[in-house]
N, C-alpha and C. Protein backbone atom coordinates (compact mmCIF):
# COMPACT_ATOMS: atom_id res chain seq x y z
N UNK A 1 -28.59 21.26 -29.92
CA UNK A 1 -29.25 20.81 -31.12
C UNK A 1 -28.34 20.97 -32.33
N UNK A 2 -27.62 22.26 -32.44
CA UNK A 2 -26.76 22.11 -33.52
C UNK A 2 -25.80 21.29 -33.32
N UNK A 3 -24.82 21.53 -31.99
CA UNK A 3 -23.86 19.99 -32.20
C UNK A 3 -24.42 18.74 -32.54
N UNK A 4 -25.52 17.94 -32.21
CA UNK A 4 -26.34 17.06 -32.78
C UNK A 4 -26.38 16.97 -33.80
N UNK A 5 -26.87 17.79 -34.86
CA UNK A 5 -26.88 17.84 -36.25
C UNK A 5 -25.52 17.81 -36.98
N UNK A 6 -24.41 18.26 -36.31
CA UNK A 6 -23.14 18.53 -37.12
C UNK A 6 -22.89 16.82 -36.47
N UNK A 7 -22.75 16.58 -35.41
CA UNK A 7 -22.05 15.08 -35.24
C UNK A 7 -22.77 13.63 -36.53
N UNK A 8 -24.18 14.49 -36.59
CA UNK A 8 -24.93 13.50 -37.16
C UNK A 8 -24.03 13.80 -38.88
N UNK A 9 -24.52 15.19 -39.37
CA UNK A 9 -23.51 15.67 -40.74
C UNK A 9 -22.50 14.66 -41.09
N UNK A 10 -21.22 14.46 -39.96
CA UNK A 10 -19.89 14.19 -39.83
C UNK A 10 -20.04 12.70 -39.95
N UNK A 11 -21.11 11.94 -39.07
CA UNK A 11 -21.18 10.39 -39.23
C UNK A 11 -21.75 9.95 -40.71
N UNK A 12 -22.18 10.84 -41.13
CA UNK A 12 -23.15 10.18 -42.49
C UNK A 12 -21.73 10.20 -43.60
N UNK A 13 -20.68 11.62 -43.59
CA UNK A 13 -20.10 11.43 -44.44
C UNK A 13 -19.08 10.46 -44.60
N UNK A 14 -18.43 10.30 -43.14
CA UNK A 14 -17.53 9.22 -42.82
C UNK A 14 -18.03 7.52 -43.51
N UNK A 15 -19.12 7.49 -43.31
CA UNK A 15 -20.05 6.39 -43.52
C UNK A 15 -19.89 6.33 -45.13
N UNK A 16 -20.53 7.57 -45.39
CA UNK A 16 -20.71 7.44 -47.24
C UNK A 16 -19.02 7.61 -47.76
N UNK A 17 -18.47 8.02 -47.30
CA UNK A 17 -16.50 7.93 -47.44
C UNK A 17 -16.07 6.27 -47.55
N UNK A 18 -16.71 5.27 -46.65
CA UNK A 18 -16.01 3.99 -46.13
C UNK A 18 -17.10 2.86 -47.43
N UNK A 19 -18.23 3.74 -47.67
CA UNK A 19 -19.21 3.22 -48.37
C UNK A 19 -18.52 2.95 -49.57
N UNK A 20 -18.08 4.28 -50.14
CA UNK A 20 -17.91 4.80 -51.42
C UNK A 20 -16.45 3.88 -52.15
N UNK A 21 -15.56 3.70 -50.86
CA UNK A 21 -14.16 3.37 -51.24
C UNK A 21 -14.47 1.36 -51.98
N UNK A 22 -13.21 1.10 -52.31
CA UNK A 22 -13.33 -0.13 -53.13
C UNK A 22 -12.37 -0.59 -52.25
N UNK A 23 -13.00 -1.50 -51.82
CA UNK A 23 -11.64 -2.12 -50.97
C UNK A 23 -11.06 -3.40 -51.40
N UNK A 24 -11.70 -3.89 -52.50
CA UNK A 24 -11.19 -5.23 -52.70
C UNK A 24 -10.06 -4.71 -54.16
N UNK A 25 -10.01 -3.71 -54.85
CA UNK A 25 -9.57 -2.97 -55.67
C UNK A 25 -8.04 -3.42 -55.25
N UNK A 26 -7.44 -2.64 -54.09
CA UNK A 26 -6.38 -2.98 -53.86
C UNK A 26 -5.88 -4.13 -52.91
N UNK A 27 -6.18 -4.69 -52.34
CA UNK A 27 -6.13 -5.93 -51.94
C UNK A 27 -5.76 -6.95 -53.20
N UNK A 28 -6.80 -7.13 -53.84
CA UNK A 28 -7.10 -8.11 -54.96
C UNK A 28 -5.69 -7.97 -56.17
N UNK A 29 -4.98 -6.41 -55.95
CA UNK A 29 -4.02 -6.76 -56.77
C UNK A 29 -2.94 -6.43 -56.37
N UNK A 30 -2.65 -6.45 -55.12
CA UNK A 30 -1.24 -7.21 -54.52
C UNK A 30 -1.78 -8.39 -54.64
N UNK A 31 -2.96 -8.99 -54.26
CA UNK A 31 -2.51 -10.84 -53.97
C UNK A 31 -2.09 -11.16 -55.38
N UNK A 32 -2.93 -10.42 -56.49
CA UNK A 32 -3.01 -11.10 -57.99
C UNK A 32 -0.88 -11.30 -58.39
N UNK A 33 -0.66 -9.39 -58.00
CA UNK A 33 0.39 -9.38 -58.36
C UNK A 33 2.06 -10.64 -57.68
N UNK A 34 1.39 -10.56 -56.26
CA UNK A 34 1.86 -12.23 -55.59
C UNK A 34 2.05 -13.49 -56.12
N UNK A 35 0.76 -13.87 -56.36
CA UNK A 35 0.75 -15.33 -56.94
C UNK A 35 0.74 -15.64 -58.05
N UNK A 36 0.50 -14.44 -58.89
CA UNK A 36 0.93 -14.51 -60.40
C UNK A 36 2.31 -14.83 -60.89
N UNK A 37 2.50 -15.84 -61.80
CA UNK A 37 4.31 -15.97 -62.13
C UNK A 37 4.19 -15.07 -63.46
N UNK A 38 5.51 -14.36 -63.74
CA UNK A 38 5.48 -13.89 -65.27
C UNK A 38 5.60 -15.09 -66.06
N UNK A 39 4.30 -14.81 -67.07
CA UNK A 39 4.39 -15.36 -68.53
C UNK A 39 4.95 -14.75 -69.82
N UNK A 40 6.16 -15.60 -70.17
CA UNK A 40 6.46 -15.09 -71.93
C UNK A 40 5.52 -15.05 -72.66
N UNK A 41 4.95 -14.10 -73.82
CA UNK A 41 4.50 -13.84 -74.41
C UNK A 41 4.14 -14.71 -75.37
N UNK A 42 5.05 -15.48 -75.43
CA UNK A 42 5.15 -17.10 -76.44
C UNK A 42 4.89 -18.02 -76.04
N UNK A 43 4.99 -18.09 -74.60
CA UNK A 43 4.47 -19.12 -73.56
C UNK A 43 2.74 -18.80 -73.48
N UNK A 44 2.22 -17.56 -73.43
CA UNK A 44 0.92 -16.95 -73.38
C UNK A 44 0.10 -17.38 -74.06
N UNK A 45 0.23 -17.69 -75.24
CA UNK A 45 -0.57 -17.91 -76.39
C UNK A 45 -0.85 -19.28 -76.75
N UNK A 46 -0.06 -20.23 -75.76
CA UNK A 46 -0.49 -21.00 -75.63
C UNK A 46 -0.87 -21.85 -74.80
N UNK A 47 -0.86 -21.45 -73.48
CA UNK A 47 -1.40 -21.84 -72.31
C UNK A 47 -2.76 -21.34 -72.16
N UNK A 48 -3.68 -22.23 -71.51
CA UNK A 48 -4.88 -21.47 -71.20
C UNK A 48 -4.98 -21.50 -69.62
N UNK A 49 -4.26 -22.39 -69.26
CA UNK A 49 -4.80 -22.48 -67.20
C UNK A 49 -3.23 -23.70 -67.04
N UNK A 50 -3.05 -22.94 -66.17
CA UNK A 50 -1.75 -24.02 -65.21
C UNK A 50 -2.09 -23.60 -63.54
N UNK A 51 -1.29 -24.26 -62.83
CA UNK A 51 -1.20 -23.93 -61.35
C UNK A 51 -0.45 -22.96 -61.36
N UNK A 52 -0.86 -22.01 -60.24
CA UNK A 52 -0.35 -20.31 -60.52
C UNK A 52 0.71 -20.78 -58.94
N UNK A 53 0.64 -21.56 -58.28
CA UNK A 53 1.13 -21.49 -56.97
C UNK A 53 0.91 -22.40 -56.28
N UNK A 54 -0.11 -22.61 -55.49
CA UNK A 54 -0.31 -24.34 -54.84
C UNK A 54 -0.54 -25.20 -54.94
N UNK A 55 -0.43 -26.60 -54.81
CA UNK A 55 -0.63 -27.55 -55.13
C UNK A 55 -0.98 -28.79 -54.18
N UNK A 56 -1.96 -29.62 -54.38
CA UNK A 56 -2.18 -30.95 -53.55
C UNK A 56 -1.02 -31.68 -53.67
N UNK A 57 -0.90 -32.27 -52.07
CA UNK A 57 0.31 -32.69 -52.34
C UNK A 57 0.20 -34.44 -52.88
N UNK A 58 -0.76 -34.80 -53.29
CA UNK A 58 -1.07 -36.07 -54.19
C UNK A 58 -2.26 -35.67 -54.96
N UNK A 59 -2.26 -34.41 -55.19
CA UNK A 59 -3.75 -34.71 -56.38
C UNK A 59 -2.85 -34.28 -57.70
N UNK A 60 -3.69 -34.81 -58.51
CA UNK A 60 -2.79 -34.27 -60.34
C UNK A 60 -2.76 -32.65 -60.26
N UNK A 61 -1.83 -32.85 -61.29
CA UNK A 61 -1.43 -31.11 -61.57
C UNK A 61 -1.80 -31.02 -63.06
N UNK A 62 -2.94 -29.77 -63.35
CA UNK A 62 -2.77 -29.95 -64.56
C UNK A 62 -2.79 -28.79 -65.47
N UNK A 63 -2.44 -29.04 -67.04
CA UNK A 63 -2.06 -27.76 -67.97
C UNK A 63 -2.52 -27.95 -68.64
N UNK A 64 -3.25 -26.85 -69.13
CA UNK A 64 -3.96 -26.91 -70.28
C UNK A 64 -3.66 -25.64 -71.32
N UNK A 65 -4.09 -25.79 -72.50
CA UNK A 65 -2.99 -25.30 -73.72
C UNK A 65 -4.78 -24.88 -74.26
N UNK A 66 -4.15 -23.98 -75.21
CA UNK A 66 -5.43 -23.07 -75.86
C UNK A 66 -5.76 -23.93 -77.14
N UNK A 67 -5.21 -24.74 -77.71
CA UNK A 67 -5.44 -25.65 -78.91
C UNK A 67 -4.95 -26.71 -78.73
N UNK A 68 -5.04 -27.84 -79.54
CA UNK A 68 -4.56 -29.24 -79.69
C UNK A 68 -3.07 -29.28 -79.55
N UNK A 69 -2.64 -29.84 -79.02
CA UNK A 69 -0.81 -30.23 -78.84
C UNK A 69 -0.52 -31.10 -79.45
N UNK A 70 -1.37 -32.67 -79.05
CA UNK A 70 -1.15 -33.40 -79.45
C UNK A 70 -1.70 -34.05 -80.18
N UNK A 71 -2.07 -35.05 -81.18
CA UNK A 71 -2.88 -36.11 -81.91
C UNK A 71 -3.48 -36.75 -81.15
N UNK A 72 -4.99 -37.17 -81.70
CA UNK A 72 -5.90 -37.32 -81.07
C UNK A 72 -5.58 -39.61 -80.61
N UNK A 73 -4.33 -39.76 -81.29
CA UNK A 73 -4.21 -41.10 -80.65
C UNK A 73 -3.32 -41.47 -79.36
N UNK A 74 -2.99 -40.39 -79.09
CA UNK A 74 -1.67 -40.21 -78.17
C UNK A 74 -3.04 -40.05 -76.70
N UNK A 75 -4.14 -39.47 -77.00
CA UNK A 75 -5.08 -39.30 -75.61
C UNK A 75 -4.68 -40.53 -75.06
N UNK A 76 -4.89 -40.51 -73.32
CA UNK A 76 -5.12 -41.13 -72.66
C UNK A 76 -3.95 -41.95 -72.59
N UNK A 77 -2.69 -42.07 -73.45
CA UNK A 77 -1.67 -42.79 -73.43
C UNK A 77 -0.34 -42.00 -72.43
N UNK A 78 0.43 -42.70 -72.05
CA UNK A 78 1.46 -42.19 -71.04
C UNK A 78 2.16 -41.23 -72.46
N UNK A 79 2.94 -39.83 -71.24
CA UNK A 79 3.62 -39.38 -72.31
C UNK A 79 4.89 -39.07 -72.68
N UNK A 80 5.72 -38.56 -73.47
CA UNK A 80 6.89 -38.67 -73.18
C UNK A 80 7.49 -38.22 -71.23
N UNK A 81 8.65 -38.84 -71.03
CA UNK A 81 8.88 -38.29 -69.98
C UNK A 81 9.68 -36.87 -70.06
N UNK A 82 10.29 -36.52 -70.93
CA UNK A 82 11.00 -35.35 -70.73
C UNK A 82 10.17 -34.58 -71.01
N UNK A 83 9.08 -34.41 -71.25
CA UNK A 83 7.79 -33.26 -71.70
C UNK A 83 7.81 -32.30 -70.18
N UNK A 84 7.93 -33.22 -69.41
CA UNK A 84 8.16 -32.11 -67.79
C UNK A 84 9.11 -32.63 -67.07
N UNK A 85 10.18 -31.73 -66.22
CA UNK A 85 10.78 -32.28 -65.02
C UNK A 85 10.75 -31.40 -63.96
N UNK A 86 11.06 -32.36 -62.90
CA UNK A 86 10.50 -31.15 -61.42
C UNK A 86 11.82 -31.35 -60.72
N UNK A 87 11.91 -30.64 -60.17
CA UNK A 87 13.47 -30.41 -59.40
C UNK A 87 13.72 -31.21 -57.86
N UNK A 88 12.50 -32.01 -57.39
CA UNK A 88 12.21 -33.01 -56.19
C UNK A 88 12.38 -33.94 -56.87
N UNK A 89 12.83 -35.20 -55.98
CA UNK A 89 12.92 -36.59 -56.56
C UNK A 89 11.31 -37.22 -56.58
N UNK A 90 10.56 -37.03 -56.60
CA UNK A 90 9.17 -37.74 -56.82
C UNK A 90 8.61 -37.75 -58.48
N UNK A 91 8.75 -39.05 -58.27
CA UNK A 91 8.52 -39.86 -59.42
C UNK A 91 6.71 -39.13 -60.23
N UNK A 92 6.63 -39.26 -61.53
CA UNK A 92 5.63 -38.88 -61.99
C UNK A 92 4.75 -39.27 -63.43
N UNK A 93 3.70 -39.75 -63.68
CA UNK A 93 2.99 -40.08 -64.75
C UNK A 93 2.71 -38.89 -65.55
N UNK A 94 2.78 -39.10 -66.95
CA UNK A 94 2.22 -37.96 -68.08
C UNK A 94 1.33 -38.69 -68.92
N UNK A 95 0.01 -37.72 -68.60
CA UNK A 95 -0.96 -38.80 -69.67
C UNK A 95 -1.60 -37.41 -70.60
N UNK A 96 -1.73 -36.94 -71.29
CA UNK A 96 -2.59 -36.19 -72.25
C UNK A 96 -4.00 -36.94 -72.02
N UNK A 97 -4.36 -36.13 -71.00
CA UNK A 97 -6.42 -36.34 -71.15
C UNK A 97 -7.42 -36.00 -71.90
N UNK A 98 -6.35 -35.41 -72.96
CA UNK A 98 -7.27 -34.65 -74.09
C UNK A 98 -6.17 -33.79 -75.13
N UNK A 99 -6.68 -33.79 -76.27
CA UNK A 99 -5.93 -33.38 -76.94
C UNK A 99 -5.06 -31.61 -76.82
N UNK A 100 -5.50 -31.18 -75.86
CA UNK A 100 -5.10 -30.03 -75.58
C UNK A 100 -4.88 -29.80 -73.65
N UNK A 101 -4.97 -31.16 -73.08
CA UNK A 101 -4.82 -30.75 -71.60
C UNK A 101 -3.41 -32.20 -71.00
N UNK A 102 -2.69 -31.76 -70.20
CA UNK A 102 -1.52 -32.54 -69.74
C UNK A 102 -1.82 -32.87 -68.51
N UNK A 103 -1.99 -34.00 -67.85
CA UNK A 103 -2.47 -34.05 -66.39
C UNK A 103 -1.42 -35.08 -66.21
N UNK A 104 -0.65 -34.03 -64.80
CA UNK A 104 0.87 -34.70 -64.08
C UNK A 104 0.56 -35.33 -62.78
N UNK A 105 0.58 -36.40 -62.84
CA UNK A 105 0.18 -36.96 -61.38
C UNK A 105 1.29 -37.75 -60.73
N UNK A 106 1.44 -37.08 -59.92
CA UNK A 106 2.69 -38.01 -58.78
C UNK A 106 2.11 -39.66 -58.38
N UNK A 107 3.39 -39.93 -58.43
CA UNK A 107 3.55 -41.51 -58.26
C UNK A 107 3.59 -42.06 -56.93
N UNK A 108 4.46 -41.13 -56.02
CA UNK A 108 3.83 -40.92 -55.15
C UNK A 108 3.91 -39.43 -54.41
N UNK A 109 3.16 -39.48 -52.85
CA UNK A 109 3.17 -38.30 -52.39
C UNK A 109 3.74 -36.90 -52.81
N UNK A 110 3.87 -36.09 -53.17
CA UNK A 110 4.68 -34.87 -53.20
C UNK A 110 5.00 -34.41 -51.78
N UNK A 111 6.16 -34.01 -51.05
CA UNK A 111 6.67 -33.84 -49.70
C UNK A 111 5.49 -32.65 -49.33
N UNK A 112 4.81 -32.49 -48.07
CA UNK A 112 4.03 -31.95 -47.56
C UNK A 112 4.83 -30.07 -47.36
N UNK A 113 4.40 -29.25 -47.63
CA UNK A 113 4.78 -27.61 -47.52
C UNK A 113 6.26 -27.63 -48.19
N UNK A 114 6.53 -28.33 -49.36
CA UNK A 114 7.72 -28.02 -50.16
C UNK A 114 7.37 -27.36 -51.60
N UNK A 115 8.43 -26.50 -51.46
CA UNK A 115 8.64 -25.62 -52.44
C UNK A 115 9.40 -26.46 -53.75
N UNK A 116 8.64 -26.27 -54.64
CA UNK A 116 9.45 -26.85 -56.05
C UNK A 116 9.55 -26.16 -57.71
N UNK A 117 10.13 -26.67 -58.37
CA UNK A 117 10.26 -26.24 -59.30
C UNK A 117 9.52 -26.99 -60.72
N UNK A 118 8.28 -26.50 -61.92
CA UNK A 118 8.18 -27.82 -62.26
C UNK A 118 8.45 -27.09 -63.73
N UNK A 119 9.20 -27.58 -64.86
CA UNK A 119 9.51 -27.09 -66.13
C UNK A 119 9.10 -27.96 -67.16
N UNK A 120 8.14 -27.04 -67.75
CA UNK A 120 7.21 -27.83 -69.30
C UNK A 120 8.65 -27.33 -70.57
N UNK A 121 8.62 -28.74 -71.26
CA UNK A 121 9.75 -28.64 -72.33
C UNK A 121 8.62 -28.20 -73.70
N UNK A 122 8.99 -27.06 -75.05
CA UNK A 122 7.82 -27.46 -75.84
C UNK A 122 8.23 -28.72 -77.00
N UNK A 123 9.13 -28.90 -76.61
CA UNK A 123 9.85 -30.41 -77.05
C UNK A 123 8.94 -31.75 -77.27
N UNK A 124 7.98 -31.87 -78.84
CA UNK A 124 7.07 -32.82 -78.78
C UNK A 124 5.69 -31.99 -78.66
N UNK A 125 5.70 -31.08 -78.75
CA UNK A 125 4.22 -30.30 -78.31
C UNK A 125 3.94 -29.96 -80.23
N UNK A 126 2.86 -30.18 -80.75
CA UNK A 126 2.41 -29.78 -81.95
C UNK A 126 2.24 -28.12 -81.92
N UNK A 127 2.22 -27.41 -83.17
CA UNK A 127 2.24 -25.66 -83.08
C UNK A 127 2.58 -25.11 -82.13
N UNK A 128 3.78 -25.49 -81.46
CA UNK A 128 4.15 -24.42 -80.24
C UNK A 128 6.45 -25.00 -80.81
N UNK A 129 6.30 -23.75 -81.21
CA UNK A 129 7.81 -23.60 -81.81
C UNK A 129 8.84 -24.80 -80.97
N UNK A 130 9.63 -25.50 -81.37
CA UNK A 130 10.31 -25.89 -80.89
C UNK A 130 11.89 -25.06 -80.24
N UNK A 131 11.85 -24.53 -80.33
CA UNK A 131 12.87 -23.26 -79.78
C UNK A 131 12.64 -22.73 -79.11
N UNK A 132 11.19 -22.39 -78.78
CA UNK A 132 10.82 -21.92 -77.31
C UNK A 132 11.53 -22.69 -75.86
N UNK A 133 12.05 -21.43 -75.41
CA UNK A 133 12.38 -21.53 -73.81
C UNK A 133 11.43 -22.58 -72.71
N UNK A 134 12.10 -22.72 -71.73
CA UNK A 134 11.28 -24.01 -70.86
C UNK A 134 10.11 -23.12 -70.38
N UNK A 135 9.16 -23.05 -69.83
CA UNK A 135 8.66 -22.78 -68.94
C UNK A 135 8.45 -23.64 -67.42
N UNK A 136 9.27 -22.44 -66.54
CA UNK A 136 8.99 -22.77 -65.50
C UNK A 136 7.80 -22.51 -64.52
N UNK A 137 7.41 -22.96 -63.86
CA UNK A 137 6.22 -23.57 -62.55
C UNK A 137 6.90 -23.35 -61.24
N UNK A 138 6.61 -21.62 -60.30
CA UNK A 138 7.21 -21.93 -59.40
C UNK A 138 6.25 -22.49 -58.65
N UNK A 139 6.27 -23.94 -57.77
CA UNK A 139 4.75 -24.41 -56.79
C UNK A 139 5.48 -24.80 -55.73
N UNK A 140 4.54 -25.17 -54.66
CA UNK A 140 4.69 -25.11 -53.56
C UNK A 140 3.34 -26.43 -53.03
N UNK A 141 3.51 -27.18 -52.06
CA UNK A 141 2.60 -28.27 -52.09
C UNK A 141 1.65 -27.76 -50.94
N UNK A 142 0.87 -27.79 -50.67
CA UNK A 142 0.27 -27.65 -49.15
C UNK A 142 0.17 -28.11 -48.20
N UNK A 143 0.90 -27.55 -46.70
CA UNK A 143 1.76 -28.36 -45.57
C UNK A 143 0.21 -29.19 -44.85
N UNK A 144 -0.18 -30.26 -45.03
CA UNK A 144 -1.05 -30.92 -44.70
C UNK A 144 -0.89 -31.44 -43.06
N UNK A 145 -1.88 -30.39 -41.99
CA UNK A 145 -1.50 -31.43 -40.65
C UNK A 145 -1.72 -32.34 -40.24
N UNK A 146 -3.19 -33.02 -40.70
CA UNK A 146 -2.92 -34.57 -40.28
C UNK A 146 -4.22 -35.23 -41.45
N UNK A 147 -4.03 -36.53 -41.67
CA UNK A 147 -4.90 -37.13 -42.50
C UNK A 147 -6.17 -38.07 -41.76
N UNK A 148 -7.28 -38.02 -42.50
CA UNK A 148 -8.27 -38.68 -41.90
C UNK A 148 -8.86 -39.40 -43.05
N UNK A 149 -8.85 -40.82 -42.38
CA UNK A 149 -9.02 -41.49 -43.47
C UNK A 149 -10.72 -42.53 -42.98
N UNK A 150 -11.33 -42.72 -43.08
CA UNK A 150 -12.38 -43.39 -42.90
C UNK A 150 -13.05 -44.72 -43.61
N UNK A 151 -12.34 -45.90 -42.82
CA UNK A 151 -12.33 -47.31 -43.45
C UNK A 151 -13.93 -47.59 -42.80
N UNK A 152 -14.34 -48.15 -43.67
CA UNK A 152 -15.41 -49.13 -43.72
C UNK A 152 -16.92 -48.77 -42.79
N UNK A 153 -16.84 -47.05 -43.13
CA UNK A 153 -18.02 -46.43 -42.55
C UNK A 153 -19.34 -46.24 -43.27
């Protein structure tokens, strides 16, 4: 009867031990610290959301900035091309969808599980210093195994 009671003691604490711990605590910041790229401090303040790491390998890529960049007549119009370049030969559209968001859409495909490089110039960007450094985009596309396409269902 007493070993009973002590095995029972021993399971409850083990239990309330595995209960008690945080497990997503450390997990959650190796991955964060992983897929996170360092941001300049000058780059910070004005980005609000970019791709931290993967990417469709034909869907738009897009950036968005904490205030207006550009004038509100430039929306929806193609944009300069040197505003971004990517270090793959695949061709690419720049349209400002809004006065504060950049949406990069390949012209075509982006190569399936390739690693690339993509660098925002602030060259042409409204309140964001022109002397600021490039920021680079390290991404990577996602190795897609096969496509399914469904005509006329």
């Amino acid at each position: 009867m007493r070993a009973a009671f002590l095995i029972k003691s021993i399971l409850l604490f083990v239990i309330l031990g595995l209960v008690a711990c945080d497990k997503n605590s450390d997990t959650s910041q190796m991955a964060d610290a992983s897929s996170t790229q360092s941001v300049s401090a000058a780059w910070a303040e004005h980005l609000s959301d970019y791709p931290r790491r993967w990417v469709a390998a034909d869907a738009p890529i897009y950036i968005r900035f904490t205030h207006p960049v550009v004038a509100s007549d430039q929306v929806n119009k193609a944009a300069d091309d040197d505003l971004v370049e990517l270090d793959i030969d695949t061709p690419i559209n720049l349209v400002f969808t809004a006065e504060d968001e950049l949406r990069i859409t390949p012209a075509e495909r982006f190569p399936n599980g390739t690693a690339f490089h993509l660098t925002l110039t602030a060259d042409g960007l409204k309140d964001i210093d022109q002397s600021l450094d490039d920021f680079v985009l390290n991404l990577e596309t996602l190795k897609q195994e096969f496509d399914l396409q469904v005509n006329s269902l």
